[in-house]
Protein backbone atom coordinates (compact mmCIF):
# COMPACT_ATOMS: atom_id res chain seq x y z
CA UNK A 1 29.07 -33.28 94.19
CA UNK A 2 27.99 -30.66 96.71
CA UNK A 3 27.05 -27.76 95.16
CA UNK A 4 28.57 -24.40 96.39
CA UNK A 5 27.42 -20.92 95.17
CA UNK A 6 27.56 -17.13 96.88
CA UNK A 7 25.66 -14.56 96.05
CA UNK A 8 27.92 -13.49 93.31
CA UNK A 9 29.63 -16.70 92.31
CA UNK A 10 29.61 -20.72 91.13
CA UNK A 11 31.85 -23.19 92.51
CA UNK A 12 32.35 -26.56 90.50
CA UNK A 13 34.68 -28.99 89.57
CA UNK A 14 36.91 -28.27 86.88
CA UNK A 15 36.39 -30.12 83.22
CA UNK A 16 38.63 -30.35 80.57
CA UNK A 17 37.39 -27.15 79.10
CA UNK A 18 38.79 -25.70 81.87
CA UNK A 19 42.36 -26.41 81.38
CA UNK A 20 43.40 -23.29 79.39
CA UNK A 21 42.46 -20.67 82.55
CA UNK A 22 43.75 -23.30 84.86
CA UNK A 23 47.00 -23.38 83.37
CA UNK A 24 46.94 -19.18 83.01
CA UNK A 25 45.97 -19.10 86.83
CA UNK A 26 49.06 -21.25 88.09
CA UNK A 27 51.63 -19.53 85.88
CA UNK A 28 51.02 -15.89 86.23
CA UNK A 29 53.71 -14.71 88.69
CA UNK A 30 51.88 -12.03 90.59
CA UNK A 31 48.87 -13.94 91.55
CA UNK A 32 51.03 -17.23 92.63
CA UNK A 33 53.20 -14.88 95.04
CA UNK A 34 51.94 -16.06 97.79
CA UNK A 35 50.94 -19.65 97.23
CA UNK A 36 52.39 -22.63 98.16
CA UNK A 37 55.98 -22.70 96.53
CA UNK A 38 55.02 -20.04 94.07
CA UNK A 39 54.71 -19.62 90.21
CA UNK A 40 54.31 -22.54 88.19
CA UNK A 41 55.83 -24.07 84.56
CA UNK A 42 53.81 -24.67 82.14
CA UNK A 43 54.72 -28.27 82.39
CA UNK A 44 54.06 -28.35 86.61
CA UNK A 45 50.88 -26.64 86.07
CA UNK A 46 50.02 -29.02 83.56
CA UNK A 47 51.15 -31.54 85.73
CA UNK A 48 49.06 -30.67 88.58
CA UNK A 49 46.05 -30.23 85.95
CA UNK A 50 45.96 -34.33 84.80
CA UNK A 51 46.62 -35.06 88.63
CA UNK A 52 43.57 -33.26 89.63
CA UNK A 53 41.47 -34.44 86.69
CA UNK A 54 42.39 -37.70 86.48
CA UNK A 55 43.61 -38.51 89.63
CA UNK A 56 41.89 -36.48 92.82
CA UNK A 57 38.48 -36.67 90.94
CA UNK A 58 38.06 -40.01 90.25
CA UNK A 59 39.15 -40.82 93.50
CA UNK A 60 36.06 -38.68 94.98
CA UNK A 61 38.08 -35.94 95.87
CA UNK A 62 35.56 -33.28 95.14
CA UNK A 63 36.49 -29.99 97.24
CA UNK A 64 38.62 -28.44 94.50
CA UNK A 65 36.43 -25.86 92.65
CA UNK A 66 36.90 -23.65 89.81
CA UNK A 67 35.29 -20.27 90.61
CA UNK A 68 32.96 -18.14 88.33
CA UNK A 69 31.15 -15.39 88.25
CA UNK A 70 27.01 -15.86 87.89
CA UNK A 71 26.82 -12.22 86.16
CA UNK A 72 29.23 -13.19 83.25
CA UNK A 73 30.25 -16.54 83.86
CA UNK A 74 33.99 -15.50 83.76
CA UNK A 75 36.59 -17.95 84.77
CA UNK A 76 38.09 -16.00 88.05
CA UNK A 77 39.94 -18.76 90.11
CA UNK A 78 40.29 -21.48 92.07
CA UNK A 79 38.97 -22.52 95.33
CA UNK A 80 39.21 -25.43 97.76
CA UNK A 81 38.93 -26.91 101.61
CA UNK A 82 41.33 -29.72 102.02
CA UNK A 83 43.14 -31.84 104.55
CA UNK A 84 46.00 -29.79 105.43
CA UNK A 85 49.53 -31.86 103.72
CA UNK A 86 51.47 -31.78 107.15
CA UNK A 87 47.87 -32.26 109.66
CA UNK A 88 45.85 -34.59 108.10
CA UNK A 89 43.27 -33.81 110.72
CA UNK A 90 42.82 -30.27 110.29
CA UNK A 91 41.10 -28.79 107.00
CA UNK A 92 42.37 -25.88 105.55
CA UNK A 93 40.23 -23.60 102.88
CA UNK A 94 42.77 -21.27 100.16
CA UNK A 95 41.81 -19.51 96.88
CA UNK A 96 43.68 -18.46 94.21
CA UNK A 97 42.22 -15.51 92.09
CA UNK A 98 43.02 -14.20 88.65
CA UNK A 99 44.47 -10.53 89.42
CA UNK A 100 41.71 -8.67 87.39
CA UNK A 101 39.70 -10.55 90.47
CA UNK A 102 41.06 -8.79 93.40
CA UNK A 103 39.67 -5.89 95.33
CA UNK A 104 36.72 -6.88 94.56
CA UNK A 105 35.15 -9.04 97.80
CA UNK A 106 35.42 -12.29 95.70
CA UNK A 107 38.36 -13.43 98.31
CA UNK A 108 35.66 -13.19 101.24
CA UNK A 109 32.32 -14.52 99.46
CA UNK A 110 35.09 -17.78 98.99
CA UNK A 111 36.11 -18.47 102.44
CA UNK A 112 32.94 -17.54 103.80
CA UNK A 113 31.19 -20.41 101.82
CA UNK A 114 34.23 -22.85 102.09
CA UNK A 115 34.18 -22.58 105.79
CA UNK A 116 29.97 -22.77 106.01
CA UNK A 117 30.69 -25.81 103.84
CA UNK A 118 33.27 -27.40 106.17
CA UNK A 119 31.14 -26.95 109.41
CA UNK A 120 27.73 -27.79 107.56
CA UNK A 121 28.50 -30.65 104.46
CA UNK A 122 31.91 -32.23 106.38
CA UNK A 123 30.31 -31.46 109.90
CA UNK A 124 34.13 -30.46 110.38
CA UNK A 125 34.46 -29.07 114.32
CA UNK A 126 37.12 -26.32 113.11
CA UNK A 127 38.60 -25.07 110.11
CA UNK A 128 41.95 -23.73 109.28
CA UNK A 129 43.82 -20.92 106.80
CA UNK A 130 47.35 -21.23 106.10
CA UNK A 131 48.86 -18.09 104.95
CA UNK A 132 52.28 -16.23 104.74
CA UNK A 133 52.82 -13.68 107.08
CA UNK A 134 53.48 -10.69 104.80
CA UNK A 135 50.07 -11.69 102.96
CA UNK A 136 48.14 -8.78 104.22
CA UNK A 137 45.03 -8.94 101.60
CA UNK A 138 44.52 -13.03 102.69
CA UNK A 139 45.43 -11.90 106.72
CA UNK A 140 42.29 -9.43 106.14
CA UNK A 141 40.18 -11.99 104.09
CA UNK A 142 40.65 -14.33 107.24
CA UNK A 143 39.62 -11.68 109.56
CA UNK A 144 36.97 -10.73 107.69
CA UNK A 145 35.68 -14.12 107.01
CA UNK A 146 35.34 -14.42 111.16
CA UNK A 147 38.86 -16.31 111.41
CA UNK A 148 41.69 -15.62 114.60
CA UNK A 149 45.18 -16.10 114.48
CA UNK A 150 46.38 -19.43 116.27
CA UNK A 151 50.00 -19.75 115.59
CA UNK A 152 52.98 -19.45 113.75
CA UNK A 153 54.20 -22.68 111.86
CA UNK A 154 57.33 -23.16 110.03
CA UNK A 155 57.92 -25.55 107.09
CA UNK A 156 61.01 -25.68 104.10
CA UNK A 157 59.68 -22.30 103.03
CA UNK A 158 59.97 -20.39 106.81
CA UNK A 159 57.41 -19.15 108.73
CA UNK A 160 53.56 -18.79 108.15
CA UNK A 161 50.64 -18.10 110.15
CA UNK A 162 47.93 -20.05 111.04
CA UNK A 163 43.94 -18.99 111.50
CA UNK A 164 41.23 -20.80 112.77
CA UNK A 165 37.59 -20.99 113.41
CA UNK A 166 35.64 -23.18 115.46
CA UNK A 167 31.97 -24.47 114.81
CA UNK A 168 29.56 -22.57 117.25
């Protein structure tokens, strides 16, 4: 596994000890808001929790990362870089953090590393964001993390906008 850190946090794969802030993370309504079809069951959350543990990571798909903090080692989120579902070709990074998380820079230490990783481990000529267009915190994160605006896209949910940026 590649080894991600930032300054302030640890990246790594999830293990079964994990599986009680996982499941708190996808089922807390305010922090899924904004990602991918929203707020979770406990039952889909658990779902997607034995997919990614014993499915995605025996299959070697490594770029799913729980996120800590090195001061306390406090569970704060998820993070992850990832063939986008509907282009294959392009890799998207996203994060989801626990609310008592936010405001606090964690957002752009994430995508900072994720996209150094995808240009530097996955030698990846371009790297994407996905986000929905009233998400002003993750529109800044993307801005601040060095990413432009591309496009709009539109999927079963409406419209979203698309960021990139390119290996120098």
């Amino acid at each position: 596994m590649n080894k991600l850190e930032t300054e302030r946090l640890l990246f790594r794969l999830y293990g079964e000890d994990d599986r009680k802030d996982f499941l708190a993370l996808f089922t807390d309504k305010s922090v899924m808001e904004y990602v991918d079809t929203g707020v979770l069951t406990v039952e889909k959350a658990d779902d997607l929790w034995r997919k990614l543990i014993d499915d995605f990571y025996p299959q070697g798909i490594a770029t799913i990362y729980a996120l800590f903090t090195k001061e306390s080692t406090q569970f704060i989120g998820q993070a992850w870089i990832r063939p986008r579902p509907s282009k294959k070709e392009d890799w998207e990074i996203g994060y989801v953090l626990k609310k008592d998380a936010w405001g606090k820079g964690f957002a752009t230490e994430v995508a900072r590393e994720l996209i150094d990783f995808g240009f530097t481990k996955l030698n990846l000529p371009e790297v994407f964001a996905t986000i929905d267009n009233d998400n002003s915190g993750s529109i800044k994160v993307a801005e601040k993390s060095g990413m432009n605006f591309l496009r709009y896209e539109f999927d079963e949910e409406g419209s979203f906008s698309v960021y990139s940026i390119k290996k120098i």
